[in-house]
PDB file of N, CA and C in Angstrom:
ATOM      1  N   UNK A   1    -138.254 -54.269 184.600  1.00  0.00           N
ATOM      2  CA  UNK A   1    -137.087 -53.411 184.436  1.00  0.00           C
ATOM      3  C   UNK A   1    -135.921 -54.172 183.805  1.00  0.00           C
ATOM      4  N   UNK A   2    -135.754 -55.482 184.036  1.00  0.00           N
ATOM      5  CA  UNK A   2    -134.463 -56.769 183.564  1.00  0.00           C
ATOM      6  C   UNK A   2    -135.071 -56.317 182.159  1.00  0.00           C
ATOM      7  N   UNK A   3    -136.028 -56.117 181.527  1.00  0.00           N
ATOM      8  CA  UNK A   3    -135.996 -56.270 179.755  1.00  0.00           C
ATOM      9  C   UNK A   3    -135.558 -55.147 179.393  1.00  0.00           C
ATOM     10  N   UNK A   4    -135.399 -54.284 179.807  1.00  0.00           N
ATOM     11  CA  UNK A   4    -135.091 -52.907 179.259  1.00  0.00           C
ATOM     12  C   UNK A   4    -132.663 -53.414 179.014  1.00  0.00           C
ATOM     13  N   UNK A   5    -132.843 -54.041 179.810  1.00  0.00           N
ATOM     14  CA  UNK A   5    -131.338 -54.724 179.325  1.00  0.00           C
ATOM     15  C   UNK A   5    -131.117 -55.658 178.496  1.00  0.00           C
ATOM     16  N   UNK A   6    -131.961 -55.939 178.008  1.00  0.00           N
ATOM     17  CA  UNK A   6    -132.356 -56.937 176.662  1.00  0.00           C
ATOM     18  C   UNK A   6    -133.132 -56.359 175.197  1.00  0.00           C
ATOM     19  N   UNK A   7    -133.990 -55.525 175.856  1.00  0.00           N
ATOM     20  CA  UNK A   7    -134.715 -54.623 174.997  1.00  0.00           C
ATOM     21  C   UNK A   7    -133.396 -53.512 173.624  1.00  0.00           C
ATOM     22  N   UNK A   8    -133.039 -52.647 174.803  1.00  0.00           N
ATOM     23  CA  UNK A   8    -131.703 -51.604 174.514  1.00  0.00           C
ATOM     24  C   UNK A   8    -131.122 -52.144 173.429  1.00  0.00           C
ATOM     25  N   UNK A   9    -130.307 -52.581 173.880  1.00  0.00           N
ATOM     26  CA  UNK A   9    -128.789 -53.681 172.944  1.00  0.00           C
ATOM     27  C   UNK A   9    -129.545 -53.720 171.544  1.00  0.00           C
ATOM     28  N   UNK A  10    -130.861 -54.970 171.696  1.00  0.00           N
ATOM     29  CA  UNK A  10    -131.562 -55.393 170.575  1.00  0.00           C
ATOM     30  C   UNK A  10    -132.026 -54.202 169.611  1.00  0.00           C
ATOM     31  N   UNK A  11    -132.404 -52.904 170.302  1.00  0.00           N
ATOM     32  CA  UNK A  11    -132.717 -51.865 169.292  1.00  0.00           C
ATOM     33  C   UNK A  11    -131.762 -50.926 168.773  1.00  0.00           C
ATOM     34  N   UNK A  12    -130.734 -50.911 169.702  1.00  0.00           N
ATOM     35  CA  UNK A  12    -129.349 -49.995 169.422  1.00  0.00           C
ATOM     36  C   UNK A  12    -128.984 -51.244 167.969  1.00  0.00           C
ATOM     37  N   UNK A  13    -128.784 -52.689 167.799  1.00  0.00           N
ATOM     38  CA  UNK A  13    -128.336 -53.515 166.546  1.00  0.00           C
ATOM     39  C   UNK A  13    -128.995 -53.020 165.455  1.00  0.00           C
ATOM     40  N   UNK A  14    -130.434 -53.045 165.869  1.00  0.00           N
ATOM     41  CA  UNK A  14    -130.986 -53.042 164.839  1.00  0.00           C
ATOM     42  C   UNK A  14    -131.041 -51.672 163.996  1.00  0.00           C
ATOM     43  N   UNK A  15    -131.129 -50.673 164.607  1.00  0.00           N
ATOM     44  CA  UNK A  15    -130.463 -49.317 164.224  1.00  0.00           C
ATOM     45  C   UNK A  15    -129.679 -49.255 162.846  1.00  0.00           C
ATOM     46  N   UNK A  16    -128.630 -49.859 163.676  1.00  0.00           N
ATOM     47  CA  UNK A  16    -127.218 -50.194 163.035  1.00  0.00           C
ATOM     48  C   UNK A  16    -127.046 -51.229 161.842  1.00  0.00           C
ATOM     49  N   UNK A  17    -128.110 -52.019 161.904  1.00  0.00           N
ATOM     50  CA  UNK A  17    -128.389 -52.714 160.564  1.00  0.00           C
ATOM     51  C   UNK A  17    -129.099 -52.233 159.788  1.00  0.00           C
ATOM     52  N   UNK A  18    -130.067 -51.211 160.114  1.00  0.00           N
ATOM     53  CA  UNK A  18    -131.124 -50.521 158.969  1.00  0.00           C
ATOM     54  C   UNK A  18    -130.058 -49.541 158.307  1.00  0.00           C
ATOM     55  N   UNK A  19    -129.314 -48.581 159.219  1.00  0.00           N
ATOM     56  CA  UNK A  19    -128.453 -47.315 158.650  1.00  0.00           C
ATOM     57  C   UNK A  19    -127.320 -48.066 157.869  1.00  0.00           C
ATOM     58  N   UNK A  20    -126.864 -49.351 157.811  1.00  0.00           N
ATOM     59  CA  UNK A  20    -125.768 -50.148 157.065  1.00  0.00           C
ATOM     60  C   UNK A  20    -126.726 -50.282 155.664  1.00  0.00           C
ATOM     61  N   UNK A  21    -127.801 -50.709 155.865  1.00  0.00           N
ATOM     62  CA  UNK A  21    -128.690 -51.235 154.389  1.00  0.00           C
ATOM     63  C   UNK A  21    -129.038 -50.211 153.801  1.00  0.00           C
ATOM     64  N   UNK A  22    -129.243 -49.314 154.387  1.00  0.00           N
ATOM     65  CA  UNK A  22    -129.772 -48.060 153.808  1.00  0.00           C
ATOM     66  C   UNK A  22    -128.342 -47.327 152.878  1.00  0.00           C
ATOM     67  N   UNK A  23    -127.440 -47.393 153.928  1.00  0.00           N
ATOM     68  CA  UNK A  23    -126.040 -46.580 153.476  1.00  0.00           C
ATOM     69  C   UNK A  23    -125.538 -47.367 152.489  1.00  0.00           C
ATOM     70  N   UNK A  24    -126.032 -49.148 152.340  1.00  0.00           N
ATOM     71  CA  UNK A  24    -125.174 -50.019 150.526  1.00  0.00           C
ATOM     72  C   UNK A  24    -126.074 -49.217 149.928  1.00  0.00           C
ATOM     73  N   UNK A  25    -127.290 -49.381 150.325  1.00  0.00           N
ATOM     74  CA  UNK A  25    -128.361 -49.147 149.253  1.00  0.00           C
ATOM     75  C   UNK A  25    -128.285 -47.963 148.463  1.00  0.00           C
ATOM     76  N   UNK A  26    -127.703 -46.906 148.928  1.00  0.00           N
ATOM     77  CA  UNK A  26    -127.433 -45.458 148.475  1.00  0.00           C
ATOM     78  C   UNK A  26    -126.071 -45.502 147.895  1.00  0.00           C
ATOM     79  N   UNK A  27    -125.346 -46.584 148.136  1.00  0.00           N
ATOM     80  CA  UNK A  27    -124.024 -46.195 147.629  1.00  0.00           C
ATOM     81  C   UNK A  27    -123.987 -47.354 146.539  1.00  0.00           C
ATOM     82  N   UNK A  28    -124.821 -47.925 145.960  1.00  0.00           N
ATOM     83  CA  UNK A  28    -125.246 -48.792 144.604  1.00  0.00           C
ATOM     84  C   UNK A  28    -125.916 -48.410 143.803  1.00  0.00           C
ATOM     85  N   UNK A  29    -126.601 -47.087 143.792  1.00  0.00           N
ATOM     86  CA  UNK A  29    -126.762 -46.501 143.246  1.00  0.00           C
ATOM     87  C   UNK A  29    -128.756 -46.976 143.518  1.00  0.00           C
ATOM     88  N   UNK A  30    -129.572 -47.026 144.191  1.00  0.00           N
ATOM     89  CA  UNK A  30    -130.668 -47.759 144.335  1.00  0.00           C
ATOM     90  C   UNK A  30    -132.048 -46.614 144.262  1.00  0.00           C
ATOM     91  N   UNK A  31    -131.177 -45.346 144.714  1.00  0.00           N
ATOM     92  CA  UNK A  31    -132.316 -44.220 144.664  1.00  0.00           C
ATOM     93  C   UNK A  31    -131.728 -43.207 143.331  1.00  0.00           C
ATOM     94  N   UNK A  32    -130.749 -43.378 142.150  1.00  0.00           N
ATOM     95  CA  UNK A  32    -130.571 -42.223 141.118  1.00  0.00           C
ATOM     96  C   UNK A  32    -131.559 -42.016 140.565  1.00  0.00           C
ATOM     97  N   UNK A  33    -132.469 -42.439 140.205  1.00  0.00           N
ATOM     98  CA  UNK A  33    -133.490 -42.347 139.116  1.00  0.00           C
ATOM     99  C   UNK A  33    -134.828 -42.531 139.932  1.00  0.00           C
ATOM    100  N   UNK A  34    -135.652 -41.773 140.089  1.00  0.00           N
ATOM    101  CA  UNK A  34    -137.051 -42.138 141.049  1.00  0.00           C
ATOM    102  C   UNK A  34    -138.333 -42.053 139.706  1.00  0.00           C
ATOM    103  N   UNK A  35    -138.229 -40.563 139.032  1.00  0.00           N
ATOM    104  CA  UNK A  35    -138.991 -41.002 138.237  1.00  0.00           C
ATOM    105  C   UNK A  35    -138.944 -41.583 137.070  1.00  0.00           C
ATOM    106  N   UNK A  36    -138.254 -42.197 136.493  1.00  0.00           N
ATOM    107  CA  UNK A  36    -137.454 -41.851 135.258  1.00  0.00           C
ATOM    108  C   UNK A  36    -138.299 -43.414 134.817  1.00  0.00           C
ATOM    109  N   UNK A  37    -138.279 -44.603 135.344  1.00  0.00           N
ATOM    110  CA  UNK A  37    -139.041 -45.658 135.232  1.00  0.00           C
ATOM    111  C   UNK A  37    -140.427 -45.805 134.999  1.00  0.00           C
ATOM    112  N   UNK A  38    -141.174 -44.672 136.018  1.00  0.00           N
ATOM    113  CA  UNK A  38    -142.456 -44.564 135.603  1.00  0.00           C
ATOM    114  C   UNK A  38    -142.950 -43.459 134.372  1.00  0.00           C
ATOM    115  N   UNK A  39    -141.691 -42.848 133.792  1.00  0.00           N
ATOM    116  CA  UNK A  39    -142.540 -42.249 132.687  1.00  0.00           C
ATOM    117  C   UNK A  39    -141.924 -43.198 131.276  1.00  0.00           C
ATOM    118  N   UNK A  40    -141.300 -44.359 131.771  1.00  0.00           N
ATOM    119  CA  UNK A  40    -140.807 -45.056 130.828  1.00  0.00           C
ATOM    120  C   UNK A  40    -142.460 -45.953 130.456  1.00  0.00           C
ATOM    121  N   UNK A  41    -143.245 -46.120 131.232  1.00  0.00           N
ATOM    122  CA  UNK A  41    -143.656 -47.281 131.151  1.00  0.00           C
ATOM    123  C   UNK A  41    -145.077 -46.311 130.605  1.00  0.00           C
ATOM    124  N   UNK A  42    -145.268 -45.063 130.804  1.00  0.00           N
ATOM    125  CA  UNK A  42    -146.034 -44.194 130.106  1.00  0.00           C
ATOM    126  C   UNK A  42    -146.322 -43.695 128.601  1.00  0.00           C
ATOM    127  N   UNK A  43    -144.812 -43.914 128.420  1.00  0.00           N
ATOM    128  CA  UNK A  43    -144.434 -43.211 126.907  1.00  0.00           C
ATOM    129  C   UNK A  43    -145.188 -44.608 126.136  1.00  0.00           C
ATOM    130  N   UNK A  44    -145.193 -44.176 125.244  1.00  0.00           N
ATOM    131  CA  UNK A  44    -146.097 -44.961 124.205  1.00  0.00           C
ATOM    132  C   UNK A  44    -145.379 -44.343 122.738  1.00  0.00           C
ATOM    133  N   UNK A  45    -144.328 -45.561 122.242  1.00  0.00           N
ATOM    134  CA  UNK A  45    -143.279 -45.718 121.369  1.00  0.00           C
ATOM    135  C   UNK A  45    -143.959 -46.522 120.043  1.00  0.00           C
ATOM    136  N   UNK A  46    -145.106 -47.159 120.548  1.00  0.00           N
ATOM    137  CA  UNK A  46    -145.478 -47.853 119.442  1.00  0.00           C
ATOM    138  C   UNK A  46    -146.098 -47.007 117.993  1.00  0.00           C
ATOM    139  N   UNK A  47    -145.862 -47.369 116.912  1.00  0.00           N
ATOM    140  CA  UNK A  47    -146.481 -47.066 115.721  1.00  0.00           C
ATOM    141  C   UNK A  47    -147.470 -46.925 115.440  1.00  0.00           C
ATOM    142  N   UNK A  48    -148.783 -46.738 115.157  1.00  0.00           N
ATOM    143  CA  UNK A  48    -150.261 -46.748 114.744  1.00  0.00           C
ATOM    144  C   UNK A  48    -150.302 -47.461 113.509  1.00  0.00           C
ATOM    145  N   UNK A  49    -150.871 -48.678 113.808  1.00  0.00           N
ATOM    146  CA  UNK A  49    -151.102 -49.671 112.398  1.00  0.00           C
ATOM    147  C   UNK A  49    -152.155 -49.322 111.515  1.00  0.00           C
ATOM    148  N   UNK A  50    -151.702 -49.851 110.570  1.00  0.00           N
ATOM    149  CA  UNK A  50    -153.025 -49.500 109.727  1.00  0.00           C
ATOM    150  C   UNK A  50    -153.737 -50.955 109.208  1.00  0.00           C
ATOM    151  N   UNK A  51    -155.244 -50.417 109.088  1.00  0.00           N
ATOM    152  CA  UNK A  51    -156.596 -51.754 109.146  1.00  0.00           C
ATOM    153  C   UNK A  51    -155.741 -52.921 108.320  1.00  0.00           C
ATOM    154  N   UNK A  52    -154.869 -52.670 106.850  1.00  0.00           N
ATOM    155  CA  UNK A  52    -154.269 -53.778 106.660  1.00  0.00           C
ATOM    156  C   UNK A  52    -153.263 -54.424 107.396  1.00  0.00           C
ATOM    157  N   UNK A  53    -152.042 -53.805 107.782  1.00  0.00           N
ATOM    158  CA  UNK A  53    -151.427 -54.765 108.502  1.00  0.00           C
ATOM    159  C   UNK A  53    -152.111 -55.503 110.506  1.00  0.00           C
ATOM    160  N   UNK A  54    -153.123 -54.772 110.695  1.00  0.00           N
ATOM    161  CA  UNK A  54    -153.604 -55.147 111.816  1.00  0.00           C
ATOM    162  C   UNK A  54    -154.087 -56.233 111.643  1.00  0.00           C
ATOM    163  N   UNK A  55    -154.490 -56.750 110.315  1.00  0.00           N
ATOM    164  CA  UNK A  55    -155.161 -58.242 110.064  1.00  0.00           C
ATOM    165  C   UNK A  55    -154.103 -59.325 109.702  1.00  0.00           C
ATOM    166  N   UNK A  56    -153.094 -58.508 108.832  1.00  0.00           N
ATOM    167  CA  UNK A  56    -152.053 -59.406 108.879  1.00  0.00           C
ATOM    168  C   UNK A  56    -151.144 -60.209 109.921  1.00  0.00           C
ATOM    169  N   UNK A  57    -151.590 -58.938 111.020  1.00  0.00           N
ATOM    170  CA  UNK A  57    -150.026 -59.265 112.319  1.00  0.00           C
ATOM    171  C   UNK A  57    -150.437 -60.558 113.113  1.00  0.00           C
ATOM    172  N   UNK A  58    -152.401 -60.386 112.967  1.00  0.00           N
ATOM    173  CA  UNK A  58    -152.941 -61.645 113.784  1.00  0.00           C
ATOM    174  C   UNK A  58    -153.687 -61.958 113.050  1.00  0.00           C
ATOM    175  N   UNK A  59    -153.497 -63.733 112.487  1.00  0.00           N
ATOM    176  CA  UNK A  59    -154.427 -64.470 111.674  1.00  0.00           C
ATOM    177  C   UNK A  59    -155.151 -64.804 112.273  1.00  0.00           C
ATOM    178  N   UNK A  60    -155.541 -65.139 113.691  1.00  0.00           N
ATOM    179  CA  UNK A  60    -156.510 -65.521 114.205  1.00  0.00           C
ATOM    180  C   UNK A  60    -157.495 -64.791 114.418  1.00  0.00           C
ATOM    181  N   UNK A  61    -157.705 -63.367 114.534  1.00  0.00           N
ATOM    182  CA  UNK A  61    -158.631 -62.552 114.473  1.00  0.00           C
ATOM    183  C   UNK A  61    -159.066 -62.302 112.983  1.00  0.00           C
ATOM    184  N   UNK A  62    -160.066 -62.242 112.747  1.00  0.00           N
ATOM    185  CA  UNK A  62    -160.735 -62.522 111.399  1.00  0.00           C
ATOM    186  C   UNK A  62    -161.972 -62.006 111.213  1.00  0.00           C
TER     187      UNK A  62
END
């Protein structure tokens, strides 16, 4: 029963430190954008080479 007076305190802090990290974290802006990164990394911006410059870009392939 003595840990439950040691226990308490320790989980009431810790509470209070998750809802502090959580509350910078939201106020830095950490959740604006959720998907916006993963369709960045989807898009496909590159050009389509053609057979000549594909030999040019790498001399080592031959």
């Amino acid at each position: 029963m003595e840990i439950l007076y040691l226990l308490i305190p320790i989980s009431v802090i810790l509470v209070f430190l998750i809802g502090i990290a959580f509350w910078w974290s939201l106020r830095n802006g950490q959740f604006d954008d959720m998907e916006g990164p993963g369709y960045r990394v989807l898009m496909d911006d590159d050009k389509p080479s053609t057979p000549d410059q594909k030999s040019s870009s790498n001399p080592l392939q031959q």
